[in-house]
C-alpha atoms as a PDB file:
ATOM      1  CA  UNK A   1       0.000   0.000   0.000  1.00  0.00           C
ATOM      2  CA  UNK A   2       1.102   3.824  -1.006  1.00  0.00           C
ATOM      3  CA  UNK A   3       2.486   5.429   2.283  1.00  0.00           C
ATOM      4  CA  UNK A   4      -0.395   7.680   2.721  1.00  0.00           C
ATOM      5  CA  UNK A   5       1.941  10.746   3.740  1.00  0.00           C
ATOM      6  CA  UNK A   6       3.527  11.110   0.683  1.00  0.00           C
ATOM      7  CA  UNK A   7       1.766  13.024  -2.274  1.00  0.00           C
ATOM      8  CA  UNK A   8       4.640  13.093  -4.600  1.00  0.00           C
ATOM      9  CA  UNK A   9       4.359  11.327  -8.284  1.00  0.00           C
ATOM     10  CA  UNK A  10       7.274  12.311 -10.762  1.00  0.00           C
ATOM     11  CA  UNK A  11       9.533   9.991  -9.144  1.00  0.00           C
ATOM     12  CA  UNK A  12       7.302   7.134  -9.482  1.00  0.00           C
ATOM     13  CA  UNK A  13       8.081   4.025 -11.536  1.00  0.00           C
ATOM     14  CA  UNK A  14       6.655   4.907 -14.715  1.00  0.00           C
ATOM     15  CA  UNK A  15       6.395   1.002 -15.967  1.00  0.00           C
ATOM     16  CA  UNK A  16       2.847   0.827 -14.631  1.00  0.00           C
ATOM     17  CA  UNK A  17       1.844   3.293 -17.603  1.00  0.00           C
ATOM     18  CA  UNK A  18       0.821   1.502 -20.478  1.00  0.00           C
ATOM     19  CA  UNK A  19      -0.345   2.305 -24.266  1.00  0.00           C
ATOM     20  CA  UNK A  20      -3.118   5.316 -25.537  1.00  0.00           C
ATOM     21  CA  UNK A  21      -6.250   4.185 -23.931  1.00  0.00           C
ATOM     22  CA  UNK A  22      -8.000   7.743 -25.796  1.00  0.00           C
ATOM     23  CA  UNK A  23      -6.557   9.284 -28.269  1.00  0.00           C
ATOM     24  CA  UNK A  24      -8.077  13.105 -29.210  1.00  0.00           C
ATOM     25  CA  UNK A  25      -7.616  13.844 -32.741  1.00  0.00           C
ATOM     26  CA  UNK A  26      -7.583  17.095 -34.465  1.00  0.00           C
ATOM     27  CA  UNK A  27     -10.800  18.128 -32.357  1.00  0.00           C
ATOM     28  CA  UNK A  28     -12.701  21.569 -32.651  1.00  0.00           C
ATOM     29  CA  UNK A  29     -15.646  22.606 -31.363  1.00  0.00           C
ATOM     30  CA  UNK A  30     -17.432  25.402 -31.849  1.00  0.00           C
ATOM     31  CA  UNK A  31     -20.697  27.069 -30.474  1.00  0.00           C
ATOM     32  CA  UNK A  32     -22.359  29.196 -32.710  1.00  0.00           C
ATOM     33  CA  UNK A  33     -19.454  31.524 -34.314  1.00  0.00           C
ATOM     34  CA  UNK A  34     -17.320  31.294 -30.867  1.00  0.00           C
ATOM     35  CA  UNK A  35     -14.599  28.048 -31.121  1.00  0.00           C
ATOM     36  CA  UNK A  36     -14.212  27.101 -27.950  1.00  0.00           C
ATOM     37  CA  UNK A  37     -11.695  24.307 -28.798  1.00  0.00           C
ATOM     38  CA  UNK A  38      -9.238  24.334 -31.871  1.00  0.00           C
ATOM     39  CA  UNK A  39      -7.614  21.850 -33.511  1.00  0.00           C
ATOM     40  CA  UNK A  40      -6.271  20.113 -30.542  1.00  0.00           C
ATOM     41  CA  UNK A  41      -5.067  16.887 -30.487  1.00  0.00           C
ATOM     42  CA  UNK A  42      -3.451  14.689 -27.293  1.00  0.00           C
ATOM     43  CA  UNK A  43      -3.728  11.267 -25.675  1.00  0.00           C
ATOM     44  CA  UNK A  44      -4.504   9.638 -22.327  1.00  0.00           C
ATOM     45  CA  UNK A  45      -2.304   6.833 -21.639  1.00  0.00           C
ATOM     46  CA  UNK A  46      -3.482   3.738 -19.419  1.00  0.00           C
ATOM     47  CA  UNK A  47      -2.538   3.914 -16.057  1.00  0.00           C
ATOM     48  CA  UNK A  48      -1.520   7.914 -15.885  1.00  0.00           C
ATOM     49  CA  UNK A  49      -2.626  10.708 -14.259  1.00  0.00           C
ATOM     50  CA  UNK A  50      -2.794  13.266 -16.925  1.00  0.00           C
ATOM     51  CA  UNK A  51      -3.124  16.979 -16.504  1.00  0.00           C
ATOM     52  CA  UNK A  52      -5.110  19.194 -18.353  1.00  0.00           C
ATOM     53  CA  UNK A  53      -4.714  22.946 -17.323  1.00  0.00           C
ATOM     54  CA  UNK A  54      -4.666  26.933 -18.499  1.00  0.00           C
ATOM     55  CA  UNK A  55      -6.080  29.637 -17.758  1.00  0.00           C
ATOM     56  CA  UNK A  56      -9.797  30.544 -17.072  1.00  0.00           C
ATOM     57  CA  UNK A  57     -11.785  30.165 -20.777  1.00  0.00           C
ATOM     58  CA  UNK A  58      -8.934  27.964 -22.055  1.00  0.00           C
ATOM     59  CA  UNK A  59     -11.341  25.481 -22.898  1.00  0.00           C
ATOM     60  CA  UNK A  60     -10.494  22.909 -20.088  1.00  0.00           C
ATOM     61  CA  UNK A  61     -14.166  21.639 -19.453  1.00  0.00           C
ATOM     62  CA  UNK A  62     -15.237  21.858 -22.835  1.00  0.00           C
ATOM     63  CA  UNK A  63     -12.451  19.269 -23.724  1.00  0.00           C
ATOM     64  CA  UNK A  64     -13.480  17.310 -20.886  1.00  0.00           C
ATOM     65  CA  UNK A  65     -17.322  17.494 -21.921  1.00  0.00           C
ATOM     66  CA  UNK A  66     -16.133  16.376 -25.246  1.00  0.00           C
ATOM     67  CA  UNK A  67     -14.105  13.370 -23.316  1.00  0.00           C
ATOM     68  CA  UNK A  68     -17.405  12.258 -21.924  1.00  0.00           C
ATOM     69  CA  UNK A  69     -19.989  12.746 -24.821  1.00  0.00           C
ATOM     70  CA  UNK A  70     -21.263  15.828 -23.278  1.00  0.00           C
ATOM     71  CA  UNK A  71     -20.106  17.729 -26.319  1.00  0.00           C
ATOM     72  CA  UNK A  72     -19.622  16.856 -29.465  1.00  0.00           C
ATOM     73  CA  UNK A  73     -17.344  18.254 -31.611  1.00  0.00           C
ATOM     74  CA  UNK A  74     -17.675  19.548 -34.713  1.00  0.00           C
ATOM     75  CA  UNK A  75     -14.439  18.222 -36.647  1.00  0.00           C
ATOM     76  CA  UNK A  76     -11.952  15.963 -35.113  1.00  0.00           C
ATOM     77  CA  UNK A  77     -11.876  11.905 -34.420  1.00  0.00           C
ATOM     78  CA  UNK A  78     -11.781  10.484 -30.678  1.00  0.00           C
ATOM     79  CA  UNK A  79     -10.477   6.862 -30.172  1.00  0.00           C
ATOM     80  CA  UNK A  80     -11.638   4.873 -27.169  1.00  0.00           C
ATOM     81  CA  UNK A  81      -9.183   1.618 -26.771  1.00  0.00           C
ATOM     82  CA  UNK A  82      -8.305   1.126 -30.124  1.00  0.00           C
ATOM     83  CA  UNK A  83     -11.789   2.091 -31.891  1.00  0.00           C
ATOM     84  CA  UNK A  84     -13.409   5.520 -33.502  1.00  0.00           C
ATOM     85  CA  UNK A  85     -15.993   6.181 -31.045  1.00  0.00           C
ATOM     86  CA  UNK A  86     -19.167   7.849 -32.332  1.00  0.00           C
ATOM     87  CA  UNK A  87     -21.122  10.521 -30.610  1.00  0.00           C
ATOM     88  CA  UNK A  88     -23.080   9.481 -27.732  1.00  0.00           C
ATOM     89  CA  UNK A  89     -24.296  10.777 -24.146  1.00  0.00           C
ATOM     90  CA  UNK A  90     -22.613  10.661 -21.096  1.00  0.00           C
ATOM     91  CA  UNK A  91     -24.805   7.698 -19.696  1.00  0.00           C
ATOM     92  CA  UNK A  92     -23.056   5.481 -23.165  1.00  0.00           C
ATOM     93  CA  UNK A  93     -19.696   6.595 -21.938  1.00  0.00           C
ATOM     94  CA  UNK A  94     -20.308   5.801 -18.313  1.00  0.00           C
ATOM     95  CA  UNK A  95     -21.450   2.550 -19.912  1.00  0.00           C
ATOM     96  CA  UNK A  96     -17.859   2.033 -21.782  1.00  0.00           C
ATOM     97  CA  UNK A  97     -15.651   2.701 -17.862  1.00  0.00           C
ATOM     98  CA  UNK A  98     -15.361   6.860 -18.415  1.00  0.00           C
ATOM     99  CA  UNK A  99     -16.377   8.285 -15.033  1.00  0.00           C
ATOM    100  CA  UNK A 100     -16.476  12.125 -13.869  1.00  0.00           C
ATOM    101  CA  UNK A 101     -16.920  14.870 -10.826  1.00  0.00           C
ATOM    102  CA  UNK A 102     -17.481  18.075 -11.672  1.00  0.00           C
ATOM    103  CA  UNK A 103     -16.470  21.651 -10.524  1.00  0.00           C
ATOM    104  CA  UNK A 104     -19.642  22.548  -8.317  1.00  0.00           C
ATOM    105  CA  UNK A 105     -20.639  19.482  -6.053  1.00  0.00           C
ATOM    106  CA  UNK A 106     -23.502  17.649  -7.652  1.00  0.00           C
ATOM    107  CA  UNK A 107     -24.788  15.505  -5.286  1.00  0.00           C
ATOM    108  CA  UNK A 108     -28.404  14.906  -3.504  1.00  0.00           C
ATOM    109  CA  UNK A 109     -28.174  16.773  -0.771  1.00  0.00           C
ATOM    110  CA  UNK A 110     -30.876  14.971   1.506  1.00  0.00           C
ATOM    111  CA  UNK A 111     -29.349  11.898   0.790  1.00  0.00           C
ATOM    112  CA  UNK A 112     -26.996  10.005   2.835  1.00  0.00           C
ATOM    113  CA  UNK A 113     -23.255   9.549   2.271  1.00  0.00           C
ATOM    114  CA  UNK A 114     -23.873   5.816   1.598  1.00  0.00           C
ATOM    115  CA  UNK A 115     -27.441   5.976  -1.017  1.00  0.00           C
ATOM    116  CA  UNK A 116     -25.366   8.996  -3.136  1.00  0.00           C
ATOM    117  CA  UNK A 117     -22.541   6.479  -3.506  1.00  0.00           C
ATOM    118  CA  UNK A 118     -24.832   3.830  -3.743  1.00  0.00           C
ATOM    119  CA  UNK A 119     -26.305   6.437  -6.788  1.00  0.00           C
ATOM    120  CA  UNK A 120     -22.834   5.343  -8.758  1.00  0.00           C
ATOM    121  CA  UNK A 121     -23.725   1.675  -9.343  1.00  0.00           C
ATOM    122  CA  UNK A 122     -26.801   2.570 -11.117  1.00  0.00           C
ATOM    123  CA  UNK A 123     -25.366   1.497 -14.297  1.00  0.00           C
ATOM    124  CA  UNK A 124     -24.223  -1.866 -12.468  1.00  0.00           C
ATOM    125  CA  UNK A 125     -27.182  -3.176 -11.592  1.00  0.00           C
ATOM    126  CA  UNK A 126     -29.072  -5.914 -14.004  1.00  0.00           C
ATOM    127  CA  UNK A 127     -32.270  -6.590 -12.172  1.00  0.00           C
ATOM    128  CA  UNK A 128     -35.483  -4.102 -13.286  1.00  0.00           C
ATOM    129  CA  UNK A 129     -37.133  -1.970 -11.338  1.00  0.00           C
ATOM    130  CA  UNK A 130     -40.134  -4.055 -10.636  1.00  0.00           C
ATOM    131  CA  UNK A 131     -37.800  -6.496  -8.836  1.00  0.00           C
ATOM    132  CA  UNK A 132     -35.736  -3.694  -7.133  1.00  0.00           C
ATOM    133  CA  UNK A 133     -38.891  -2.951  -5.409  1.00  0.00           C
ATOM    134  CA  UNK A 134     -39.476  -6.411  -3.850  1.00  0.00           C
ATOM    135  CA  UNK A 135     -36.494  -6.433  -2.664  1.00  0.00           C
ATOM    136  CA  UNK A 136     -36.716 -10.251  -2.843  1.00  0.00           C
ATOM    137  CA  UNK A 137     -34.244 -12.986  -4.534  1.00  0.00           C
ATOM    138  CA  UNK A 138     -31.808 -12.027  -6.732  1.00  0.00           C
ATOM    139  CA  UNK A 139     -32.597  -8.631  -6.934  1.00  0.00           C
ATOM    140  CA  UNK A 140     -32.202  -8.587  -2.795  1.00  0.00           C
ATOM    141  CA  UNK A 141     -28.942 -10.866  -3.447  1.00  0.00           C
ATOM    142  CA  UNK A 142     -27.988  -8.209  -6.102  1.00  0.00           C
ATOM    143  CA  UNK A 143     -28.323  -5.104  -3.806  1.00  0.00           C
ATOM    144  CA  UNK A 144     -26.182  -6.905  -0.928  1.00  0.00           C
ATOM    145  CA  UNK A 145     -23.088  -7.505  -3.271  1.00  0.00           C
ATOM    146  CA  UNK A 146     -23.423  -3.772  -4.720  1.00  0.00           C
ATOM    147  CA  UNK A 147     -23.472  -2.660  -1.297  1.00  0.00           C
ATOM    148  CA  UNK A 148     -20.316  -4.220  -0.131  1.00  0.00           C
ATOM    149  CA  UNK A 149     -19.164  -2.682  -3.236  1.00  0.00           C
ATOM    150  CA  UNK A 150     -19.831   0.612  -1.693  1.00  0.00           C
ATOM    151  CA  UNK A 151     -18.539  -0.159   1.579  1.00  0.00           C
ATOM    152  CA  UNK A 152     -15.370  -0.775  -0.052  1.00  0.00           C
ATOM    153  CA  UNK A 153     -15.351   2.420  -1.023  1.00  0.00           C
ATOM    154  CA  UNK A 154     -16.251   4.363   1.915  1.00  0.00           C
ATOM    155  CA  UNK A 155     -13.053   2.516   3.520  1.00  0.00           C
ATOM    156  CA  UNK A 156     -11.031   3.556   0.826  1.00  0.00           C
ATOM    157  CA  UNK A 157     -12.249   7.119   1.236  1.00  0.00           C
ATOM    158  CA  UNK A 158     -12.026   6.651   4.774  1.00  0.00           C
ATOM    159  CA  UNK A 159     -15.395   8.114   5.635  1.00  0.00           C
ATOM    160  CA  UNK A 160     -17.133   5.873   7.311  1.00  0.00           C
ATOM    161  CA  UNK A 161     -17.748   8.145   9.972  1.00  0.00           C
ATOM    162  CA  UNK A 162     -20.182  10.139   8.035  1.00  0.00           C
ATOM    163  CA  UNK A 163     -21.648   7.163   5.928  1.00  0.00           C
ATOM    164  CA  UNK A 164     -25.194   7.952   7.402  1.00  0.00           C
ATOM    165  CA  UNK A 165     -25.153  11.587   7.001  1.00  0.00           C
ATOM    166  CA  UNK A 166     -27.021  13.637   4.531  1.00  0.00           C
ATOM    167  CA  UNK A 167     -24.302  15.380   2.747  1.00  0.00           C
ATOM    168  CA  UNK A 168     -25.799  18.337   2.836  1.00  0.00           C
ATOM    169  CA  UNK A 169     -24.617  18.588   6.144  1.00  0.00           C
ATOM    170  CA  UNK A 170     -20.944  18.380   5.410  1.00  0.00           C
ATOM    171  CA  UNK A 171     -18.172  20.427   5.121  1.00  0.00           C
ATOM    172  CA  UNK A 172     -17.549  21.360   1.489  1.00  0.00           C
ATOM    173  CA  UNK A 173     -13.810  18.823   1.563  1.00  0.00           C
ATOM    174  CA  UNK A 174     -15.951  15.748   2.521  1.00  0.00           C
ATOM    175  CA  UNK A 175     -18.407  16.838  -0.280  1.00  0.00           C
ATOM    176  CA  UNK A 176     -16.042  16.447  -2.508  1.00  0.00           C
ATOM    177  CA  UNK A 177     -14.688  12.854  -1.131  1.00  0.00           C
ATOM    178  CA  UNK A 178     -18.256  11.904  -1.038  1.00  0.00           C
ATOM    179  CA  UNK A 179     -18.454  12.670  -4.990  1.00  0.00           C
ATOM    180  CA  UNK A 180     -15.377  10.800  -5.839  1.00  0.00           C
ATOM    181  CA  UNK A 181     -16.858   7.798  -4.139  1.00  0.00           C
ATOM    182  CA  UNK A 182     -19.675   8.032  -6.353  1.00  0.00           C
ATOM    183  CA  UNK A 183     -17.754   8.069  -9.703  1.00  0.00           C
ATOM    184  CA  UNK A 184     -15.572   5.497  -8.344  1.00  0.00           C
ATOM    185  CA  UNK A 185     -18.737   3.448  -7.700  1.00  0.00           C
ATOM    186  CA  UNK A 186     -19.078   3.056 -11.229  1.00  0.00           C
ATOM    187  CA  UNK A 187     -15.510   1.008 -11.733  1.00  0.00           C
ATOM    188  CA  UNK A 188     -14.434   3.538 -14.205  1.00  0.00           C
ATOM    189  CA  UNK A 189     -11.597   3.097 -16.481  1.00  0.00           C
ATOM    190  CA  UNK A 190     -11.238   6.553 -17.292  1.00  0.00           C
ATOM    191  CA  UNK A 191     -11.859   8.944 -13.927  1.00  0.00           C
ATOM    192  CA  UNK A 192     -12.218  12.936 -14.863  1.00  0.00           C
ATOM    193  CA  UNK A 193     -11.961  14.930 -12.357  1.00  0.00           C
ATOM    194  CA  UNK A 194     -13.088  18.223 -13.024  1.00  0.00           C
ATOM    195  CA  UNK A 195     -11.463  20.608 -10.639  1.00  0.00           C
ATOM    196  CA  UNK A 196     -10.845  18.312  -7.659  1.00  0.00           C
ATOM    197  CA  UNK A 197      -9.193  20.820  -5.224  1.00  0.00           C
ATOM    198  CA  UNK A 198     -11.787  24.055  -6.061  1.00  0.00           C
ATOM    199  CA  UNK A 199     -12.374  25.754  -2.798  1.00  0.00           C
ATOM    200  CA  UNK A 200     -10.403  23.636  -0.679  1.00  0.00           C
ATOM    201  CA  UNK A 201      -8.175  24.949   2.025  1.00  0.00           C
ATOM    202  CA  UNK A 202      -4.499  23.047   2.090  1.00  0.00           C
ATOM    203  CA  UNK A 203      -5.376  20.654   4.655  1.00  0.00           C
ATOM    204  CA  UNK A 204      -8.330  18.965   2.238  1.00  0.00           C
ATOM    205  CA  UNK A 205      -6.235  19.753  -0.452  1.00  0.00           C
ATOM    206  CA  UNK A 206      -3.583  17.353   0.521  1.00  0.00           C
ATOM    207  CA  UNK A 207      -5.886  15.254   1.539  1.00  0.00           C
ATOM    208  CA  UNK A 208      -7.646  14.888  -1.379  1.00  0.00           C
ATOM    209  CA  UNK A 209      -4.646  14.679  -3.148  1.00  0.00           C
ATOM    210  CA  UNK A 210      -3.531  11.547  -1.657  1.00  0.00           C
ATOM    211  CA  UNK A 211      -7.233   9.710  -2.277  1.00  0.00           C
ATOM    212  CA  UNK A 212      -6.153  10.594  -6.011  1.00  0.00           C
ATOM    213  CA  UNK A 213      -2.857   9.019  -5.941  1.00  0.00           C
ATOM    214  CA  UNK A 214      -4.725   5.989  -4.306  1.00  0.00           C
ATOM    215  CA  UNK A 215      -6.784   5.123  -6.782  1.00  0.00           C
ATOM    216  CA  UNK A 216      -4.587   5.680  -9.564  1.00  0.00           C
ATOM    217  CA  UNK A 217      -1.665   3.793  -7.732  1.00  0.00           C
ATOM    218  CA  UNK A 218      -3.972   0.911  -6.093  1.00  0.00           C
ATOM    219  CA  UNK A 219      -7.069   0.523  -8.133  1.00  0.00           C
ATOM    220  CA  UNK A 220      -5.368   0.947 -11.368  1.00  0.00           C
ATOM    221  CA  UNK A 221      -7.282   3.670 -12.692  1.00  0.00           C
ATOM    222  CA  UNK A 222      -6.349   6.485 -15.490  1.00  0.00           C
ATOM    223  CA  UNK A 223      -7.581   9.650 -14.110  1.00  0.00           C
ATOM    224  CA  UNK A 224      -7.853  13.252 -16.611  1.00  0.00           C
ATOM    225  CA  UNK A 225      -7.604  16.019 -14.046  1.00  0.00           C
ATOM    226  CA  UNK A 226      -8.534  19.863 -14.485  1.00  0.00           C
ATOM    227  CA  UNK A 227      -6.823  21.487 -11.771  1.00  0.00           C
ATOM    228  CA  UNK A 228      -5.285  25.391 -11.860  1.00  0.00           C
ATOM    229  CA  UNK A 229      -3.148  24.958  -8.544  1.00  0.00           C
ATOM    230  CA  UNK A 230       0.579  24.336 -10.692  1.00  0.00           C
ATOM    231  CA  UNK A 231       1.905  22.724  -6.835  1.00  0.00           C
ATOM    232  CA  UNK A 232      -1.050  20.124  -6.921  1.00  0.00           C
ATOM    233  CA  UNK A 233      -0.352  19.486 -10.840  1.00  0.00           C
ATOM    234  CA  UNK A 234       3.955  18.705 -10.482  1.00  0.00           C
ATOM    235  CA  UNK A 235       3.089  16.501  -7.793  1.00  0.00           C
ATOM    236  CA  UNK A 236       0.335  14.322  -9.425  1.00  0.00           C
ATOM    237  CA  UNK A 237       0.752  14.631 -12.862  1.00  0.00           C
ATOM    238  CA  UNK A 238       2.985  12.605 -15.366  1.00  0.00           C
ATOM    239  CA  UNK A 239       2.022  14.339 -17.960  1.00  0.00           C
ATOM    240  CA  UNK A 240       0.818  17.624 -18.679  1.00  0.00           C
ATOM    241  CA  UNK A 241      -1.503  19.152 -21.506  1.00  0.00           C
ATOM    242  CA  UNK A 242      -2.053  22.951 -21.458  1.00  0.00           C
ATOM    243  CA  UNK A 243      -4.394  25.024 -23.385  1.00  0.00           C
ATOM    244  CA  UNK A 244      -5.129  28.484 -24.078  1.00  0.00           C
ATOM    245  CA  UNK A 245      -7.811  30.006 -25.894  1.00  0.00           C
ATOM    246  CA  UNK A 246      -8.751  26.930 -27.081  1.00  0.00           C
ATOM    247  CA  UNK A 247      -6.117  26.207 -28.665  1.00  0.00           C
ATOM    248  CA  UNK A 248      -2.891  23.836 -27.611  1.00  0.00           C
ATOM    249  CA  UNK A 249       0.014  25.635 -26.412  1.00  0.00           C
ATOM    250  CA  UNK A 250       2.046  22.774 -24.385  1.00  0.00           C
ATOM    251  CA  UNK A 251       2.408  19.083 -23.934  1.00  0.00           C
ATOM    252  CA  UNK A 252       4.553  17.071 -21.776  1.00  0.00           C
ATOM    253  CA  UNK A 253       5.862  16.214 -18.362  1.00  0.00           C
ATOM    254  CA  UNK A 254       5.309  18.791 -16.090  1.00  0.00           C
ATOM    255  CA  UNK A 255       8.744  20.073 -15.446  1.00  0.00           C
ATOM    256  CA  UNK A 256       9.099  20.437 -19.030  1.00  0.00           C
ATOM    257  CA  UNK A 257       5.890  22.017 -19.581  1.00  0.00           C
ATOM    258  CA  UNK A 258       6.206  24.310 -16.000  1.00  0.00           C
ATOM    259  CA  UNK A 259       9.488  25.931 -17.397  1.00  0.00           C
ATOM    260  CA  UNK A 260       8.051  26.752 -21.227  1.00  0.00           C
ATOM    261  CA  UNK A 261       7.410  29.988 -21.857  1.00  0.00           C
ATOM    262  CA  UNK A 262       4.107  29.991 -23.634  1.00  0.00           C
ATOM    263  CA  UNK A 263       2.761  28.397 -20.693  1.00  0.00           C
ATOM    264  CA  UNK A 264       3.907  31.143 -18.718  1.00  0.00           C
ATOM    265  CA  UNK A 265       3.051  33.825 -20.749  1.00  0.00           C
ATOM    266  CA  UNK A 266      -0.465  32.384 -20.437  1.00  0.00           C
ATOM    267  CA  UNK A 267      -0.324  32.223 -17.355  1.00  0.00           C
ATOM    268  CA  UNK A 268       0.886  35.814 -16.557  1.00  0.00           C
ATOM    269  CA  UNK A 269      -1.439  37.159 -18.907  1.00  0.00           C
ATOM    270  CA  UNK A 270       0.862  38.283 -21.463  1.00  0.00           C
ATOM    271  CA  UNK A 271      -1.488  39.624 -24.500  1.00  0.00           C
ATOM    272  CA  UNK A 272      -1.059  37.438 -27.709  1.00  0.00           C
END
């Protein structure tokens, strides 16, 4: 298991990363006469934690709408392990293992902890609602094994103190854990994390940033971060994409990408 106190990646053995799980061709996408992306193209490898930052109205969560069928683009070609993938809707993604948070909390409020996790197997479960309702046989045998599932995951997120509490009760940090346990509920391939650490003092920063490394480093999982704190991205990342004004201005580790000049240029607001 990952010592827990440490939160650095770039020294990390980089053999666990493995070939393109999505490759983003030549994308652009437009709304109305405003591009919002421009012929960008990158890839997400399997097994990486890969960065995706800029400035405000770079086009970050656009490119991660497009990621998860949200969007589709106008020109461009996405590949999803080894095949063209068509538009679809986010629920079809979800279906093929791509999994996301977003930037504001979007959870039920009046809901526990434990039933807005629980929310995240939705797309697990086989038996139809009629059956769901009796709570009877396999659909009562089915509802046991997804909720050791979720267990699992509120020990993982270690949060089983508040697994009975309506999350609108809690502090904005555990909001945020409780979300990841819900996209993690779904046994995503492909985890997007739209702005992870918004809001977040450094104490829930670093804490959060250690649940990341976790389930990248012990569940396997390829995570596509947004995040605008640089610190957070050099010590997560291993590789980073940057955009600005939709367009691509920087690709690479993030060392390499921190020290490039575009990128801070962009960041400093230097007019273009």
């Amino acid at each position: 298991m990952k010592d827990h106190g440490d939160t650095g990646h770039a020294a990390e053995d980089k053999r666990r990363i493995g070939g393109v799980l999505m490759a983003l061709e030549n994308i652009t996408l437009r709304f109305g006469g405003v591009t919002a992306i421009s012929n960008i193209s990158f890839d997400i490898r399997e097994g990486e934690i890969r960065a995706i930052i800029g400035p405000n109205g770079a086009g970050k969560t656009s490119m991660l709408n497009v990621i998860n069928g949200f969007y589709h683009p106008q020109e461009g070609k996405i590949t999803f392990r080894g095949r063209a993938r068509a538009a679809m809707k986010p629920h079809e993604a979800a279906t093929q293992g791509i999994s996301r948070t977003f930037q504001n909390v979007a959870l039920f409020a009046g809901m526990t902890t434990l039933d807005n996790i629980m929310a995240g197997r939705a797309l697990k479960m086989h038996r139809n609602f009629f059956w769901q309702m009796l709570r009877f046989g396999p659909a009562l045998e089915e509802e046991i094994e997804h909720r050791r599932k979720v267990e699992e995951i509120i020990d993982f997120l270690e949060i089983e103190h508040i697994r009975r509490t309506p999350v609108g009760r809690l502090p904005y940090g555990l909001q945020k854990r409780v979300e990841l346990g819900r996209a993690l509920a779904a046994e995503p391939s492909l985890l997007l994390l739209d702005e992870p650490m918004a809001g977040m003092n450094v104490e829930e920063k670093e804490d959060m940033s250690r649940f990341i490394l976790d389930v990248n480093d012990q569940l396997g999982t390829t995570i596509a971060l947004i995040e605008h704190d640089m610190g957070v991205v050099m010590d997560l990342a291993d590789r980073v994409v940057v955009l600005d004004y939709g367009r691509k201005i920087a690709d690479g580790p993030p060392q390499e990408v921190q020290a490039n000049q575009d990128v801070i240029d962009a960041y400093l607001g230097v007019p273009h």
